[in-house]
Protein backbone atom coordinates (compact mmCIF):
# COMPACT_ATOMS: atom_id res chain seq x y z
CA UNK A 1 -35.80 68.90 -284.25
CA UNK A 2 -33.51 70.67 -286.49
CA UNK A 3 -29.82 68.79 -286.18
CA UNK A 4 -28.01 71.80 -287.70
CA UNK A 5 -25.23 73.56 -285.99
CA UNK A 6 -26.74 71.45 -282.84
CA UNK A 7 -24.12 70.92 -280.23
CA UNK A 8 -24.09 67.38 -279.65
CA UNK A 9 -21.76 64.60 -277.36
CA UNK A 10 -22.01 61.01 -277.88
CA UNK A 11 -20.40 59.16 -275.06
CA UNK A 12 -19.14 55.78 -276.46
CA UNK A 13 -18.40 57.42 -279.49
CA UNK A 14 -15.27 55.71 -280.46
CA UNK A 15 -17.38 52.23 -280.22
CA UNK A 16 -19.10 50.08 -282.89
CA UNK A 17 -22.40 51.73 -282.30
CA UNK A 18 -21.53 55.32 -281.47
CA UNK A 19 -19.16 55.82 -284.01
CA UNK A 20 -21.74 55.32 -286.26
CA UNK A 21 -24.40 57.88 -284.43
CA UNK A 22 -21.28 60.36 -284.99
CA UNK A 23 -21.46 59.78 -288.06
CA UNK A 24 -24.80 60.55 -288.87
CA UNK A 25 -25.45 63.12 -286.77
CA UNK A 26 -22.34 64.81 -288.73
CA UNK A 27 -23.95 64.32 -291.67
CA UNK A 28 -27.49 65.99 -290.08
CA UNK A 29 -24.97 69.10 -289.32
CA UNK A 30 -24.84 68.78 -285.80
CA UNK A 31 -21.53 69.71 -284.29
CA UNK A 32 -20.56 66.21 -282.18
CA UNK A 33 -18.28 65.83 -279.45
CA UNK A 34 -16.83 62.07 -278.93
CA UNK A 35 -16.68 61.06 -275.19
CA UNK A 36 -14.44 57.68 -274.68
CA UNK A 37 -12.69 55.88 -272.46
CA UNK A 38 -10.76 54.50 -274.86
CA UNK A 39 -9.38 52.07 -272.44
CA UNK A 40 -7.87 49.44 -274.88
CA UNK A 41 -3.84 49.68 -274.82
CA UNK A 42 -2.83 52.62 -276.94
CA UNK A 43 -0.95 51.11 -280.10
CA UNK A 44 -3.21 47.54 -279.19
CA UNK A 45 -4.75 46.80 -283.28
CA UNK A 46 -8.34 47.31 -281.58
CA UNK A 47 -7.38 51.11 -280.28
CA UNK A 48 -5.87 52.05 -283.85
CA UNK A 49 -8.95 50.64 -285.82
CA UNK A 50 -11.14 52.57 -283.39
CA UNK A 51 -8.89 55.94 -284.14
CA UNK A 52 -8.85 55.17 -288.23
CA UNK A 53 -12.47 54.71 -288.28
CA UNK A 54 -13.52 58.29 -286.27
CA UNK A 55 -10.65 59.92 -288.63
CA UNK A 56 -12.12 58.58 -291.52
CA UNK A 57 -15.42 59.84 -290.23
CA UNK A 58 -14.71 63.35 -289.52
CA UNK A 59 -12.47 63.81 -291.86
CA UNK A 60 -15.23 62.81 -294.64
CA UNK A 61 -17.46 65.83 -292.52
CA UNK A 62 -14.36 67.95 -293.51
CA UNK A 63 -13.39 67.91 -289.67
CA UNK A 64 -9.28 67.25 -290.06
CA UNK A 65 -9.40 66.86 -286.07
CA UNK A 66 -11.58 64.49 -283.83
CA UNK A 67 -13.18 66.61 -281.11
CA UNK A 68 -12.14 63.87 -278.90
CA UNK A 69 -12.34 64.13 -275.12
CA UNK A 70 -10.83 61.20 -272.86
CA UNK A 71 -13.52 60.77 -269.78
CA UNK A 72 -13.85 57.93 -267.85
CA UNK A 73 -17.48 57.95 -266.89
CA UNK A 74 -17.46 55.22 -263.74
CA UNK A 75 -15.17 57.36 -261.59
CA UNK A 76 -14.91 61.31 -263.59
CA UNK A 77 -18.61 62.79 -263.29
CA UNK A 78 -17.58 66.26 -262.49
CA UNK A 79 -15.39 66.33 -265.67
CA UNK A 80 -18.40 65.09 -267.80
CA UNK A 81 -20.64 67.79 -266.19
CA UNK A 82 -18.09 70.36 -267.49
CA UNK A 83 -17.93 68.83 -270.93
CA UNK A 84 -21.85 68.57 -271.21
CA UNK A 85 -22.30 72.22 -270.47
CA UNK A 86 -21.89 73.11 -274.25
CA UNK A 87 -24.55 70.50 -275.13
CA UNK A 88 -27.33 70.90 -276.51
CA UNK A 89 -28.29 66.69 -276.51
CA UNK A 90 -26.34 64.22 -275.26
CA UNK A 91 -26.40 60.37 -277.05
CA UNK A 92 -25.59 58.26 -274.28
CA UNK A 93 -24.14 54.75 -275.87
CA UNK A 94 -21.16 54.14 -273.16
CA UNK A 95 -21.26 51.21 -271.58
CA UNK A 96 -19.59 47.70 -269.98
CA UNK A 97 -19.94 45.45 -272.31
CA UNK A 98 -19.24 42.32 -274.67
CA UNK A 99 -20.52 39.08 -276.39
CA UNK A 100 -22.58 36.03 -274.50
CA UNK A 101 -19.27 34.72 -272.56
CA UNK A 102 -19.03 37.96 -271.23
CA UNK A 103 -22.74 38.86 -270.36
CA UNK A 104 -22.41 35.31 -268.82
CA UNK A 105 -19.65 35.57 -266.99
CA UNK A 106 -18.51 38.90 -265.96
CA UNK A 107 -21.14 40.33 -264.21
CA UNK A 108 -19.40 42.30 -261.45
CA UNK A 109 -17.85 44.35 -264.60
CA UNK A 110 -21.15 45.11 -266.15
CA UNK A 111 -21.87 46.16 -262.52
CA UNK A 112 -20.55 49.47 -263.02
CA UNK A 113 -22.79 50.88 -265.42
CA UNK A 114 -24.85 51.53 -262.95
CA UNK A 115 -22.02 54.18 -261.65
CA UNK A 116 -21.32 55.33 -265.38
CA UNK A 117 -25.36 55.42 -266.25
CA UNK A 118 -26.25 57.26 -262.88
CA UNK A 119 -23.02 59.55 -263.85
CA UNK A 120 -23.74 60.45 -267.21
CA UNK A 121 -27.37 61.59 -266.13
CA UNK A 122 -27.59 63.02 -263.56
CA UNK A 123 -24.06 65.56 -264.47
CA UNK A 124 -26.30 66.11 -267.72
CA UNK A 125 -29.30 67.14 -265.90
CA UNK A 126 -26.98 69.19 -263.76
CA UNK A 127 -25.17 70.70 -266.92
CA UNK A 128 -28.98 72.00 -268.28
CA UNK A 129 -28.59 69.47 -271.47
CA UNK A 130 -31.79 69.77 -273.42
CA UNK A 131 -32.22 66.31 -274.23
CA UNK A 132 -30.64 63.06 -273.32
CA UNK A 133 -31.06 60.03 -274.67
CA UNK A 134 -30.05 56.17 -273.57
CA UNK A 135 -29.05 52.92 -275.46
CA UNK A 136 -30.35 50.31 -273.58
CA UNK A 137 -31.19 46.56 -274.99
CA UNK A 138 -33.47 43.48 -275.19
CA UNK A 139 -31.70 42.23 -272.69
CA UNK A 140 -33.66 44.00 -269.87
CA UNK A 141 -36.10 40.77 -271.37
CA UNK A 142 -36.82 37.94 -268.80
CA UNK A 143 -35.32 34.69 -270.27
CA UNK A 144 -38.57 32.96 -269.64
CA UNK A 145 -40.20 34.50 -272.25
CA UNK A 146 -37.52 33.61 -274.92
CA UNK A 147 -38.37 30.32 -275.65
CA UNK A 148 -40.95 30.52 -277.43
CA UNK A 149 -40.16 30.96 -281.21
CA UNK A 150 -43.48 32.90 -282.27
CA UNK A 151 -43.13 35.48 -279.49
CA UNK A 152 -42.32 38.68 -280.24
CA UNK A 153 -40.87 40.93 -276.68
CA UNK A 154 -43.07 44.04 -275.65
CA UNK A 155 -42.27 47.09 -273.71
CA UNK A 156 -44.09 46.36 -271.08
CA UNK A 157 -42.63 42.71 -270.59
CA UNK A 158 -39.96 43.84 -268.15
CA UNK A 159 -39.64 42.27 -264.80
CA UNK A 160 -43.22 40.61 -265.73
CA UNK A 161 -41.86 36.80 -264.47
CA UNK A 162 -42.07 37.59 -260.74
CA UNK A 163 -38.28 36.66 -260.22
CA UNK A 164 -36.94 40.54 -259.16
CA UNK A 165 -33.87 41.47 -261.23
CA UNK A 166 -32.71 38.16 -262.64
CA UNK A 167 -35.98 39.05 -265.27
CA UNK A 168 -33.70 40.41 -266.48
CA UNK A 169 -30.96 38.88 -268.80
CA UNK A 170 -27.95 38.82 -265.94
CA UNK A 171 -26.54 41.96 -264.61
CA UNK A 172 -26.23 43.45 -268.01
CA UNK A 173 -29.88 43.39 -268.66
CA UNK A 174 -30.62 44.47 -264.68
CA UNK A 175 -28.13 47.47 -265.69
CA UNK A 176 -29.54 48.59 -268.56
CA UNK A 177 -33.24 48.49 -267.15
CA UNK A 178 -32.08 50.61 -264.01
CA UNK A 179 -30.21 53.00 -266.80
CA UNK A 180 -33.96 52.98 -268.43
CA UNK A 181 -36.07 54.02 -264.93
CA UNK A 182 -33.56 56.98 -264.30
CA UNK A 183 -34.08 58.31 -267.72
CA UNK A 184 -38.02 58.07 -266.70
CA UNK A 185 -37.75 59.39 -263.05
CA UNK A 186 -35.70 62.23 -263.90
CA UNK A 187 -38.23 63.22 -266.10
CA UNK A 188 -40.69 62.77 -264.00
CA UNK A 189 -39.05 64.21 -260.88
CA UNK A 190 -36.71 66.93 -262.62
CA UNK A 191 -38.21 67.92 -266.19
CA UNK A 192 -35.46 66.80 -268.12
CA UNK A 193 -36.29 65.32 -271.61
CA UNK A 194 -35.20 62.06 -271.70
CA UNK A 195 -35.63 59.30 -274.10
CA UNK A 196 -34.27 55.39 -274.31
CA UNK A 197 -34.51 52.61 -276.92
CA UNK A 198 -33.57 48.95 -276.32
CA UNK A 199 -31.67 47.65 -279.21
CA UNK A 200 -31.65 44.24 -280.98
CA UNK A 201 -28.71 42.34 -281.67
CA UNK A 202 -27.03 45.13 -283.98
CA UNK A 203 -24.61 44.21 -286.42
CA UNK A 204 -22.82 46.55 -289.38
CA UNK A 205 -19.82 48.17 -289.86
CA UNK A 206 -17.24 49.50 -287.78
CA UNK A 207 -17.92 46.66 -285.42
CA UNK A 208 -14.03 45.46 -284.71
CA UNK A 209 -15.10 43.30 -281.48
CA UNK A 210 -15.13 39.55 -282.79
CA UNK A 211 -16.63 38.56 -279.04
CA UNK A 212 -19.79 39.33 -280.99
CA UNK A 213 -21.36 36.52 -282.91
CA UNK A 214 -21.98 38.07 -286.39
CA UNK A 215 -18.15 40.01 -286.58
CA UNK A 216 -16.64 36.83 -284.92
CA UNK A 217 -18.64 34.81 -288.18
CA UNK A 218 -17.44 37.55 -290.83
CA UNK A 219 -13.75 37.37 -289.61
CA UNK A 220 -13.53 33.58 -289.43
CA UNK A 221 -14.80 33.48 -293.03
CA UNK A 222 -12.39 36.53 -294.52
CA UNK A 223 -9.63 34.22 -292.24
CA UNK A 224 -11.16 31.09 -294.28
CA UNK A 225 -11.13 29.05 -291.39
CA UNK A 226 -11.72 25.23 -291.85
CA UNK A 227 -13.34 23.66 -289.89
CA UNK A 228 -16.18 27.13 -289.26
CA UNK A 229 -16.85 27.24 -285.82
CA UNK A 230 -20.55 28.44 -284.71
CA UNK A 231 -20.55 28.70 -281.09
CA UNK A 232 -23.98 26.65 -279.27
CA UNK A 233 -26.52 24.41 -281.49
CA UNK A 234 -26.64 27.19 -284.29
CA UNK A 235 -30.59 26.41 -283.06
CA UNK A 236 -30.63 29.63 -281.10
CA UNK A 237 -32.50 32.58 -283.22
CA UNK A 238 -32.37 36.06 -283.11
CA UNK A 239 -33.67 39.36 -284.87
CA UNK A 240 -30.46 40.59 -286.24
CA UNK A 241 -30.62 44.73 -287.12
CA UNK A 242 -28.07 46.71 -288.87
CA UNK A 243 -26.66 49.40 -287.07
CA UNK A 244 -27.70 51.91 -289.07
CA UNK A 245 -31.13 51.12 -288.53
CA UNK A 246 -30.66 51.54 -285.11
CA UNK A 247 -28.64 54.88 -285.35
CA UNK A 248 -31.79 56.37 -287.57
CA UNK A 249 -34.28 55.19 -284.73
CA UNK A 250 -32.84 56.60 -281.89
CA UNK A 251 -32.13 59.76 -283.43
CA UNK A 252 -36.53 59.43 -283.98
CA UNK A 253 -36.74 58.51 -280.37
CA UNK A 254 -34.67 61.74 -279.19
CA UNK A 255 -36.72 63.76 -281.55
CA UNK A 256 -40.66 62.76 -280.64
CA UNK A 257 -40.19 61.32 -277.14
CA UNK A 258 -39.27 63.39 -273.90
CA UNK A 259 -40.91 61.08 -271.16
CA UNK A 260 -38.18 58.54 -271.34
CA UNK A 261 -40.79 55.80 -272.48
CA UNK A 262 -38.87 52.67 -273.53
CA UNK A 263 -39.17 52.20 -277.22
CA UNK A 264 -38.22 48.65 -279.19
CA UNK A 265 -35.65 48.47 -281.78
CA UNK A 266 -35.43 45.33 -284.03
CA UNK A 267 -36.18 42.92 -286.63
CA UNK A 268 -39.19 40.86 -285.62
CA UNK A 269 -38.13 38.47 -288.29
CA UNK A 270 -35.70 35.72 -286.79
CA UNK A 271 -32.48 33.37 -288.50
CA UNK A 272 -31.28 30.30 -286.89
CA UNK A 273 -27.47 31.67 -286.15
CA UNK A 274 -26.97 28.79 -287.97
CA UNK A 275 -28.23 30.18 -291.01
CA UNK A 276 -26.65 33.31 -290.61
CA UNK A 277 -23.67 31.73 -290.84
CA UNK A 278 -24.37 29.80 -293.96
CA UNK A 279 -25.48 33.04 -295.53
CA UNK A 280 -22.16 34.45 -294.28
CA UNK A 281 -20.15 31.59 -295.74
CA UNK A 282 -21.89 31.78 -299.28
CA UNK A 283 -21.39 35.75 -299.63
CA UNK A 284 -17.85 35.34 -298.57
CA UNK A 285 -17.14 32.38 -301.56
CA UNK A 286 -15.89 30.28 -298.89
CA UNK A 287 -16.84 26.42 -298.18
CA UNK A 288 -15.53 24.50 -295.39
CA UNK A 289 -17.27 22.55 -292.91
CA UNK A 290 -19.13 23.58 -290.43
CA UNK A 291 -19.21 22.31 -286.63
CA UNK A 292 -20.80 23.52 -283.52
CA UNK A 293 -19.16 23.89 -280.31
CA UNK A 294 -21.92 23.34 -277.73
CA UNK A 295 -19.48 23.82 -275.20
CA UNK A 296 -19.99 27.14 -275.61
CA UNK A 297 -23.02 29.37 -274.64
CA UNK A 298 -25.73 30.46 -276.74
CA UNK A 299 -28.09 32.68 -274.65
CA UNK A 300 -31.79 33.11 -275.31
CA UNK A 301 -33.11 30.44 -277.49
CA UNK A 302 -35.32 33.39 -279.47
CA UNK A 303 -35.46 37.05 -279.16
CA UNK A 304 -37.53 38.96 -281.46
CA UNK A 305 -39.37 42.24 -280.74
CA UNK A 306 -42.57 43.94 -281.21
CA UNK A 307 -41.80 47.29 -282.54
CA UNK A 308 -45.52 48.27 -282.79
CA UNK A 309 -44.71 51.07 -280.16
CA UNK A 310 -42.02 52.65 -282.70
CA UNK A 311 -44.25 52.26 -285.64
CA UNK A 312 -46.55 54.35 -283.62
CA UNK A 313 -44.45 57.02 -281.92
CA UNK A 314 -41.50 56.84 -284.68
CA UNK A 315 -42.92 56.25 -287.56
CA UNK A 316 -39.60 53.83 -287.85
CA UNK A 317 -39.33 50.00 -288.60
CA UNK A 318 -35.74 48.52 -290.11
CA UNK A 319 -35.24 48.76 -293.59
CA UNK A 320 -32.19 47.02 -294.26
CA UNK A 321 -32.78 43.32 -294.20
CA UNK A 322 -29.90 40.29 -293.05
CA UNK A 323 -29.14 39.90 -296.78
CA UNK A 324 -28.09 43.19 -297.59
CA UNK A 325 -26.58 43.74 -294.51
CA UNK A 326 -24.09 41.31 -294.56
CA UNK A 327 -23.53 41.58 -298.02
CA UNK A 328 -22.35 45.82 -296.37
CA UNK A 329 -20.76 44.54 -293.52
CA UNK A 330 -18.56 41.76 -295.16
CA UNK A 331 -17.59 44.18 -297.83
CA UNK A 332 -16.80 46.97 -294.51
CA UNK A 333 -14.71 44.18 -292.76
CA UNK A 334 -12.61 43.43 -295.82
CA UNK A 335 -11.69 46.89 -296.39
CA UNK A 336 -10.82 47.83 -292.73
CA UNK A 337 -7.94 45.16 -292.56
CA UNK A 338 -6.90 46.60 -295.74
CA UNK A 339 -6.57 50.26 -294.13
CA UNK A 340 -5.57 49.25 -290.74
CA UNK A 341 -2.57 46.96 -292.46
CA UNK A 342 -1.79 50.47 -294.35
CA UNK A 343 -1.77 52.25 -291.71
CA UNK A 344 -0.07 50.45 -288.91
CA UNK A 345 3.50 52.19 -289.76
CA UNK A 346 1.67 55.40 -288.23
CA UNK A 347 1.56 54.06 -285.08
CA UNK A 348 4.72 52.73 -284.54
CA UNK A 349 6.41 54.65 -281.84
């Protein structure tokens, strides 16, 4: 697919992930649209970080003006139909979301992506977008078969435990694995050419939300907290990817796969969150001690993936290993409270 002059809206594009599809989709040529709730309070530090970081973007594209349209998705699908009309592909990376506590805990909010998945779809078939394509996420995994620190999650693993949707990792995962079968029946059922990748624990910059384990790690090291707080045993393991990674991969999976077949995207190499916050610690030239609050929760005890299905219908695996990407995103973190500090004065009223 040629990305040039392509008309192209990424919903969540304000976010930690989408903001960084924007931006390389910009930088493929394609003309983006950014579709956002942005529902933190206007002037809130969160909500001007968000706007600095897609001004930066676009402005970098030589676009002095975010095409910026305010939609919210659970409750507006006629307005998103209209917006979609001009589209060519739609990114769909909008969703409920948060860290552990809030997977855990919250799951009548992370209800209502199934309203703002079933939304987004079906106004996009109804608009005539050519393709559409889905972030969804290893946790559509049953927990069950994260415990084991040699296995690596397949494709075909979903809802394979015999225990109906709680396979799935809570309502979030149940969510995103309903947001997967549309993409596949309206395919099926309505031709439209649909794609979806579940993403692994993605880390990088422009990620602002510290409910996150590796941004709530880089923050309390740049804040040189003492005692450094790891939330769980630090035991629990995960195949951390770096967002851009994941951006490069779905843009593959939009590309080569129309069907809506669910594609992995992740490290299958796993750290001990324990060890990814020493590695934190040592890059940032900080020492303090380090304790572990197991009052807190720690999900999964290991989630990896097999990615042999993207090897094969991608051609993608990650390049950028946990090194070097925290080496980028510690660097990225520093500078942002440097320009957001700058910057604040604009948004005084």
């Amino acid at each position: 697919m040629k990305w040039s002059r392509k008309k192209v809206v990424v919903t969540g594009g304000a976010g930690f992930i989408g903001s960084n599809m924007v931006n390389r989709l910009l930088e493929l040529g394609a003309d983006v649209l950014v579709v956002d709730k942005l529902q933190l309070a206007s002037g809130s530090l969160a909500w001007k970080r968000k706007v600095l970081r897609l001004e930066e973007i676009f402005k970098r594209n030589g676009i002095n003006k975010i095409p910026l349209e305010i939609c919210d998705l659970e409750v507006d699908k006629q307005r998103f139909q209209i917006i979609a009309q001009s589209a060519d592909v739609v990114f769909h990376l909008s969703a409920v979301f948060g860290g552990r506590e809030f997977v855990n805990t919250r799951q009548a909010d992370c209800s209502k992506m199934l309203a703002i998945d079933h939304n987004v779809i079906d106004a996009a078939h109804e608009a005539g977008v050519g393709r559409f394509h889905y972030s969804s996420s290893a946790c559509v995994y049953p927990d069950s078969l994260q415990k084991n620190p040699k296995y690596l999650l397949r494709e075909d693993d979903i809802l394979s435990t015999g225990d109906g949707w709680q396979s799935s990792d809570n309502l979030y995962g149940f969510a995103k694995l309903m947001g997967e079968l549309q993409c596949i029946v309206y395919n099926r059922e309505k031709g439209m050419q649909t794609s979806s990748c579940r993403y692994l624990t993605v880390y990088g910059m422009g990620e602002f939300d510290t409910s996150h384990a590796i941004s709530a790690l880089i923050e309390k090291a740049l804040d040189r907290m003492d005692p450094y707080v790891i939330w769980g045993s630090g035991n629990q393991e995960r195949g951390f990817t770096y967002v851009d990674d994941i951006v490069n991969g779905s843009i593959l999976a939009c590309e080569k796969v129309v069907d809506g077949t669910p594609v992995n995207l992740g490290w299958d190499k796993r750290y001990k969150i324990r060890e990814v916050g020493e590695m934190i610690l040592k890059i940032a030239h900080h020492h303090p001690k380090m304790v572990f609050d197991r009052t807190k929760p720690e999900g999964p005890f290991s989630r990896a993936l097999d990615i042999s299905r993207a090897k094969r219908l991608l051609e993608w695996e990650p390049k950028v290993d946990l090194r070097e990407g925290l080496e980028r995103t510690i660097e990225w973190h520093g500078e942002a409270r440097a320009v957001s500090e700058s910057s604040a004065t604009r948004f005084r009223a």
